[in-house]
PDB file of N, CA and C in Angstrom:
ATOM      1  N   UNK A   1     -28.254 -62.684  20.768  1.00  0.00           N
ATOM      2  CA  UNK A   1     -29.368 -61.779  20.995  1.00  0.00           C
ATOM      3  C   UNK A   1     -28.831 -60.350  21.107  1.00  0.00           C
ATOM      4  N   UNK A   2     -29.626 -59.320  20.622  1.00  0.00           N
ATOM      5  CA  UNK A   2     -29.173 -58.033  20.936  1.00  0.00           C
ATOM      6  C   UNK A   2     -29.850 -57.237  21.924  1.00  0.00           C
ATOM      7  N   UNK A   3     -28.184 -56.583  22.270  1.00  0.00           N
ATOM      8  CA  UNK A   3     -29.372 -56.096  23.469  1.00  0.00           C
ATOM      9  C   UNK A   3     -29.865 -54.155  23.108  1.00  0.00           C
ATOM     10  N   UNK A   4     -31.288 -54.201  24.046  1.00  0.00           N
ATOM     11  CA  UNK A   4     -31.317 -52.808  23.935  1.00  0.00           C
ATOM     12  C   UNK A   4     -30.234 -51.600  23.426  1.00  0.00           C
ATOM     13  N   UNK A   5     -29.070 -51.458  23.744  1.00  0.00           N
ATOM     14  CA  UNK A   5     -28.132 -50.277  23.787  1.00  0.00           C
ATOM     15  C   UNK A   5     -28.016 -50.580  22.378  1.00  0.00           C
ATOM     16  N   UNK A   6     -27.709 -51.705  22.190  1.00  0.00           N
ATOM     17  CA  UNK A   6     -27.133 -52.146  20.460  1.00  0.00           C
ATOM     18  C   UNK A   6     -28.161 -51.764  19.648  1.00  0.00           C
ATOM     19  N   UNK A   7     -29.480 -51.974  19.936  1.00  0.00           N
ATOM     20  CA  UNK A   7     -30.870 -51.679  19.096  1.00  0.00           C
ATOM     21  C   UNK A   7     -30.656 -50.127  19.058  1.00  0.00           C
ATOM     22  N   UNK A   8     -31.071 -49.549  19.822  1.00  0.00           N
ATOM     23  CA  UNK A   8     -30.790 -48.166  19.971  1.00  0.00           C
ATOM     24  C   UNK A   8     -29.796 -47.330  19.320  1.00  0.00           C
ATOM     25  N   UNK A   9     -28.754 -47.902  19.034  1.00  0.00           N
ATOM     26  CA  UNK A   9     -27.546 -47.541  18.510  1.00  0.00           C
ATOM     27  C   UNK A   9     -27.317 -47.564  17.082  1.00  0.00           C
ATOM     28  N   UNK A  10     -28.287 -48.795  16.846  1.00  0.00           N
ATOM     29  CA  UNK A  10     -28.157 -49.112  15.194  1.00  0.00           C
ATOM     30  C   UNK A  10     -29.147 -48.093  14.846  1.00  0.00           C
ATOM     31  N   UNK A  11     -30.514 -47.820  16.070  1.00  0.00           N
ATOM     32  CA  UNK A  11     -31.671 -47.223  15.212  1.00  0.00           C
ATOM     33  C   UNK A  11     -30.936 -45.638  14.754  1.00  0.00           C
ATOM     34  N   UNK A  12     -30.504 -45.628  15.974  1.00  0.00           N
ATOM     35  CA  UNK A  12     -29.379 -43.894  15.676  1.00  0.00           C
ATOM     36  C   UNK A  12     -28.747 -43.485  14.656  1.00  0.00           C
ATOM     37  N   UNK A  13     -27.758 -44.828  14.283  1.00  0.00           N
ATOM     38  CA  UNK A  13     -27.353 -44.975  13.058  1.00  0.00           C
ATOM     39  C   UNK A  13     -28.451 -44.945  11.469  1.00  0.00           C
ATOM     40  N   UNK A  14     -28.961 -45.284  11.539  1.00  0.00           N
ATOM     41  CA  UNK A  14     -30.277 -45.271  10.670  1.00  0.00           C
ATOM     42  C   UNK A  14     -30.649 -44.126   9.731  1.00  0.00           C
ATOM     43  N   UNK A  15     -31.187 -43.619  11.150  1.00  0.00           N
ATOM     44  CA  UNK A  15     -31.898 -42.338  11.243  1.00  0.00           C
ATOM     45  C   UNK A  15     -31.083 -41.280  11.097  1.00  0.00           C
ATOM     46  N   UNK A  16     -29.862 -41.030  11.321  1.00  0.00           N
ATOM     47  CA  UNK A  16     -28.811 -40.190  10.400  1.00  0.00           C
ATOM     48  C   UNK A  16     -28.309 -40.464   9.537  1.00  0.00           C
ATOM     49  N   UNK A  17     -28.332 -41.736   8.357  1.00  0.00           N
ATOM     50  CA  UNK A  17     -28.488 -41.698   7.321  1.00  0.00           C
ATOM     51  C   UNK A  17     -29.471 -41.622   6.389  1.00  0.00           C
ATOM     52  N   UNK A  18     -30.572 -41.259   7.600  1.00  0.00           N
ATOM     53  CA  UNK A  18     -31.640 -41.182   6.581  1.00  0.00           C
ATOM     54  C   UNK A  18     -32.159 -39.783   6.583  1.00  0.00           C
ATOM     55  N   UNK A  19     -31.635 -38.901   7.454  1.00  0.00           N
ATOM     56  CA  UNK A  19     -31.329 -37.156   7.856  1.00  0.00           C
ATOM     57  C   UNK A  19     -30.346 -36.429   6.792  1.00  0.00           C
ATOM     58  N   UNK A  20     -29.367 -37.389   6.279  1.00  0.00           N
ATOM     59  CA  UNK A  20     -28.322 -37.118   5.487  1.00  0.00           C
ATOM     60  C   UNK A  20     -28.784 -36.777   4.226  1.00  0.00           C
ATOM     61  N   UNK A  21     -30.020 -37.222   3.531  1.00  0.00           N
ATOM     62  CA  UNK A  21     -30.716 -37.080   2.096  1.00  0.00           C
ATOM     63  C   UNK A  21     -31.940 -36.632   2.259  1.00  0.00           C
ATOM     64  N   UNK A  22     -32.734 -35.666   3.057  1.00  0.00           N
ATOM     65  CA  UNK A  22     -33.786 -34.760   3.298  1.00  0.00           C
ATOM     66  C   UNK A  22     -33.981 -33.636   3.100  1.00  0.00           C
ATOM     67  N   UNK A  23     -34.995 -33.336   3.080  1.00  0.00           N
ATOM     68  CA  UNK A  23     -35.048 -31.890   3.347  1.00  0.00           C
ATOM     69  C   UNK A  23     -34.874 -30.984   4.511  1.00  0.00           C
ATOM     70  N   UNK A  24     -34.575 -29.838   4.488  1.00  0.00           N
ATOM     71  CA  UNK A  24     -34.483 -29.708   5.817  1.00  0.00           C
ATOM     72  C   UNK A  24     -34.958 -29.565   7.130  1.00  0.00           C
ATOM     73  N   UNK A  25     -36.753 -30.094   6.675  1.00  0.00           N
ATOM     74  CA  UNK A  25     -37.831 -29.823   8.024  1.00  0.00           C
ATOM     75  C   UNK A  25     -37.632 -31.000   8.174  1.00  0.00           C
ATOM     76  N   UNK A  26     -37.385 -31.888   7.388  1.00  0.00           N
ATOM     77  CA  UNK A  26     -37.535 -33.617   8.297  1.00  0.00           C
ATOM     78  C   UNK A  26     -36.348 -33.757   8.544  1.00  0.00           C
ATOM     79  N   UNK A  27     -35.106 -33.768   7.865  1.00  0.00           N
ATOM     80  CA  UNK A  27     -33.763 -33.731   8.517  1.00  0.00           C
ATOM     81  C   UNK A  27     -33.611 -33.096  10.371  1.00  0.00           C
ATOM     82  N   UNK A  28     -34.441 -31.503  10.726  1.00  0.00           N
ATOM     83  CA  UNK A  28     -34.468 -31.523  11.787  1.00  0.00           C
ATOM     84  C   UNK A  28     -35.265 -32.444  12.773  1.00  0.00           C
ATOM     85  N   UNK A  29     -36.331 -33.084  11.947  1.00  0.00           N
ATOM     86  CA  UNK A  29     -36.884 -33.786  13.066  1.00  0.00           C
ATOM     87  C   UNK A  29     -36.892 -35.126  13.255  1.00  0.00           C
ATOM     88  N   UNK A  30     -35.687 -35.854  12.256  1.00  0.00           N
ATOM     89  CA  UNK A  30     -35.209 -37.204  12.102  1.00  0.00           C
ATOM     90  C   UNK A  30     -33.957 -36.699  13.104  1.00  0.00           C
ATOM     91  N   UNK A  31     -33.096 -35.577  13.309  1.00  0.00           N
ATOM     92  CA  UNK A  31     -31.853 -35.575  13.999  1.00  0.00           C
ATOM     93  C   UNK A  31     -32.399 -35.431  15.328  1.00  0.00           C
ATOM     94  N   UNK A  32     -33.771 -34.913  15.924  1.00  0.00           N
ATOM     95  CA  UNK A  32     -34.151 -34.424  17.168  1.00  0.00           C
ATOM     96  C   UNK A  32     -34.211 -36.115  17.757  1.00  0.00           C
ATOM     97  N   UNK A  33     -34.734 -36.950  16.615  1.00  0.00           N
ATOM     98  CA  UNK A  33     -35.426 -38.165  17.368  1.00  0.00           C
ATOM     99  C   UNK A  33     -34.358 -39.157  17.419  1.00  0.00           C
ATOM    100  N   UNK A  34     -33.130 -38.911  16.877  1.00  0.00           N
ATOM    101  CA  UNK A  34     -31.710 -39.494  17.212  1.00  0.00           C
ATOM    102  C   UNK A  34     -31.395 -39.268  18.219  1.00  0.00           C
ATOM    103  N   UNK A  35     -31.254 -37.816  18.637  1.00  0.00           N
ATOM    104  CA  UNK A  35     -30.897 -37.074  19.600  1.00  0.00           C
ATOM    105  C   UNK A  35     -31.650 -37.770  21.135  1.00  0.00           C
ATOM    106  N   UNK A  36     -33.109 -38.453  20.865  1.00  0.00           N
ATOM    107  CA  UNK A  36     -33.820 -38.717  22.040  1.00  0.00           C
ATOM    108  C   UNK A  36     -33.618 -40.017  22.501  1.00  0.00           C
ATOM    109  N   UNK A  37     -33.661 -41.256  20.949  1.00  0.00           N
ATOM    110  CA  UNK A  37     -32.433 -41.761  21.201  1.00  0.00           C
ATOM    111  C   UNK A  37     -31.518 -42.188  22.139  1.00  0.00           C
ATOM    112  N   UNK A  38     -30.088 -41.344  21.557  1.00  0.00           N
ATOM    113  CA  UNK A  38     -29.222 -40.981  22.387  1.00  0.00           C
ATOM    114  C   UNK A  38     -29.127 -40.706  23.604  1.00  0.00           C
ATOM    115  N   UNK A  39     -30.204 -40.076  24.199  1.00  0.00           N
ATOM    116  CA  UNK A  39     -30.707 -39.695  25.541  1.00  0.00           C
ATOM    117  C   UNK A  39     -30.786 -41.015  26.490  1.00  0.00           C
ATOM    118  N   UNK A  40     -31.740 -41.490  26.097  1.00  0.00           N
ATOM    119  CA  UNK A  40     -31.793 -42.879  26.559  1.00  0.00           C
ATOM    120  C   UNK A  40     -30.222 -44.059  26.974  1.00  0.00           C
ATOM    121  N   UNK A  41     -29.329 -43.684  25.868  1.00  0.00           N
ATOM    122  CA  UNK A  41     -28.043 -44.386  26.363  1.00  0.00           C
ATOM    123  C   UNK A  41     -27.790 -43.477  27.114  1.00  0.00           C
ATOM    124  N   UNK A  42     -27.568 -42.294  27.262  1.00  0.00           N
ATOM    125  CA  UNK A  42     -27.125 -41.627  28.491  1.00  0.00           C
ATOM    126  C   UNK A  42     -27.920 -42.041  30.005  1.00  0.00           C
ATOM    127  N   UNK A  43     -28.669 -42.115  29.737  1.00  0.00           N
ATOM    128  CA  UNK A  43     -29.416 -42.317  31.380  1.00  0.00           C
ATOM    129  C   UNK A  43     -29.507 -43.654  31.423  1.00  0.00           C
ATOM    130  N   UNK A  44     -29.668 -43.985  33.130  1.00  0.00           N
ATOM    131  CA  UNK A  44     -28.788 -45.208  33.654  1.00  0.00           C
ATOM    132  C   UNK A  44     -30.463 -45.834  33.462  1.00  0.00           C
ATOM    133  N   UNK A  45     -30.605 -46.996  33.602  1.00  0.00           N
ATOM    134  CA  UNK A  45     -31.990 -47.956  33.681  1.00  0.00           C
ATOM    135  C   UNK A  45     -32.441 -47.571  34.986  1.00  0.00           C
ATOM    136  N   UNK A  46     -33.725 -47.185  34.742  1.00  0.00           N
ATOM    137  CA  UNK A  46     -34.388 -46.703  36.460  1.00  0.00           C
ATOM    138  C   UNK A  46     -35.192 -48.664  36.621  1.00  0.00           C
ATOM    139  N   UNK A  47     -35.189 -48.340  38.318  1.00  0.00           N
ATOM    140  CA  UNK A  47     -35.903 -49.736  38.436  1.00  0.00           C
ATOM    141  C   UNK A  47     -37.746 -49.224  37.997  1.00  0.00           C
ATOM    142  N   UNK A  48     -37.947 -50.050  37.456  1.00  0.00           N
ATOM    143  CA  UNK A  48     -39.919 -50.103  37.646  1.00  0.00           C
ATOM    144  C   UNK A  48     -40.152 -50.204  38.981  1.00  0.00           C
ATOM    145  N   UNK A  49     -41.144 -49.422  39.012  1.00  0.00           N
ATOM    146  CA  UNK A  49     -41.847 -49.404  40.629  1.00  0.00           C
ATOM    147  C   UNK A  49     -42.628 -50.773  40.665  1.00  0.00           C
ATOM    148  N   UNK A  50     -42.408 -51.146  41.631  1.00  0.00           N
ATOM    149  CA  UNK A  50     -43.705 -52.433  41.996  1.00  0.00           C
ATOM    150  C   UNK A  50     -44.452 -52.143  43.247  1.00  0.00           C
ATOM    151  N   UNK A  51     -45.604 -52.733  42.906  1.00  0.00           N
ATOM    152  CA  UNK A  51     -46.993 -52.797  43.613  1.00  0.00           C
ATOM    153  C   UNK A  51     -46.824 -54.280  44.547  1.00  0.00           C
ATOM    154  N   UNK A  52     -46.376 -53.669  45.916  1.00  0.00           N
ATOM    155  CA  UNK A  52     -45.666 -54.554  47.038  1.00  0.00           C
ATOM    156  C   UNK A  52     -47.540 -55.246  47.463  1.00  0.00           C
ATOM    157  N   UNK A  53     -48.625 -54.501  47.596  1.00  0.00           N
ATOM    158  CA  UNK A  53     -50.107 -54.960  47.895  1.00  0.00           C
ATOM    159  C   UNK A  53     -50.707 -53.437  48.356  1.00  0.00           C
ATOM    160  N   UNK A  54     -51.415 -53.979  48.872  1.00  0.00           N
ATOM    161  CA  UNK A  54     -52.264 -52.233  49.736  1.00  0.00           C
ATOM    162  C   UNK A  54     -51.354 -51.477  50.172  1.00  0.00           C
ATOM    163  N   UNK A  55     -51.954 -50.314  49.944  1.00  0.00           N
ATOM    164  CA  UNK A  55     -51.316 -49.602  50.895  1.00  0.00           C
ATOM    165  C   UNK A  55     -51.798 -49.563  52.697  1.00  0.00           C
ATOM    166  N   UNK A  56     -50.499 -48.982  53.432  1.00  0.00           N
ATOM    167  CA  UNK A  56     -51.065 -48.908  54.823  1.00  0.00           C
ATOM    168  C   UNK A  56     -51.996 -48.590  54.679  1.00  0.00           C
ATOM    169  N   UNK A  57     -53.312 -48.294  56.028  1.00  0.00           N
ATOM    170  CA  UNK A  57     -54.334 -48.200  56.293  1.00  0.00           C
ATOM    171  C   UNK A  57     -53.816 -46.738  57.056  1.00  0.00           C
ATOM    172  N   UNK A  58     -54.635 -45.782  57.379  1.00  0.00           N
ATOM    173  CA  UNK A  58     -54.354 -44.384  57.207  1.00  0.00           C
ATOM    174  C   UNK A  58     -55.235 -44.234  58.966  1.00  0.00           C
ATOM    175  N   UNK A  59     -54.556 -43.639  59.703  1.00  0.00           N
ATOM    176  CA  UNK A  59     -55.449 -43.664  61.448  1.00  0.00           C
ATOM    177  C   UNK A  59     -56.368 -42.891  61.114  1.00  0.00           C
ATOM    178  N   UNK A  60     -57.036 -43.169  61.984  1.00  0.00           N
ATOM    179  CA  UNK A  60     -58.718 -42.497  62.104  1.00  0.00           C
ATOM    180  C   UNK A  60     -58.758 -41.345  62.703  1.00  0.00           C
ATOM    181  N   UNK A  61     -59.304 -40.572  62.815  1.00  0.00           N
ATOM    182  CA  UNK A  61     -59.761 -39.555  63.266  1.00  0.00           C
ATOM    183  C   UNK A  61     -60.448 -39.603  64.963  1.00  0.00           C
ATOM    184  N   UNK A  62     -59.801 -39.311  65.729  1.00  0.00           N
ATOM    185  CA  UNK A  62     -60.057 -39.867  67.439  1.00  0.00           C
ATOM    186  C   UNK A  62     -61.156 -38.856  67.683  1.00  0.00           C
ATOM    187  N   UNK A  63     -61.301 -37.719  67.149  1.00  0.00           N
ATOM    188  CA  UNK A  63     -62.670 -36.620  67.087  1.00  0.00           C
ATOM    189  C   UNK A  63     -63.973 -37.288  67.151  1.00  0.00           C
ATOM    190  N   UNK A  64     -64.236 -37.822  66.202  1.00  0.00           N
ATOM    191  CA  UNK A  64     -65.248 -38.871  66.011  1.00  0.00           C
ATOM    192  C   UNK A  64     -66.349 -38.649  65.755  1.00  0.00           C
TER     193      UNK A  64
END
């Protein structure tokens, strides 16, 4: 099975050979979306937030 980083890596690969035979408005915006990509292997996996149930219940107002 492959994992994410490897997917990512091949798509990178791809997409700068396919930047390599363009013109040069899509060449910049096939290299930007490598580039974002790339971004993604740089930054570490954030956890997903989870929904533990309600939230606390919020005190009342003693004014009344």
């Amino acid at each position: 099975m492959i994992t994410e980083d490897e997917f990512i890596k091949g798509r990178v690969e791809h997409i700068r050979e396919l930047a390599a035979n363009t013109d040069p408005f899509i060449k910049r915006r096939l290299l930007d979306l490598a580039n974002s990509y790339e971004r993604r292997l740089s930054q570490p996996q954030r956890a997903k937030p989870m929904s533990i149930g309600a939230p606390p219940p919020t005190p009342r107002d003693e004014r009344g």
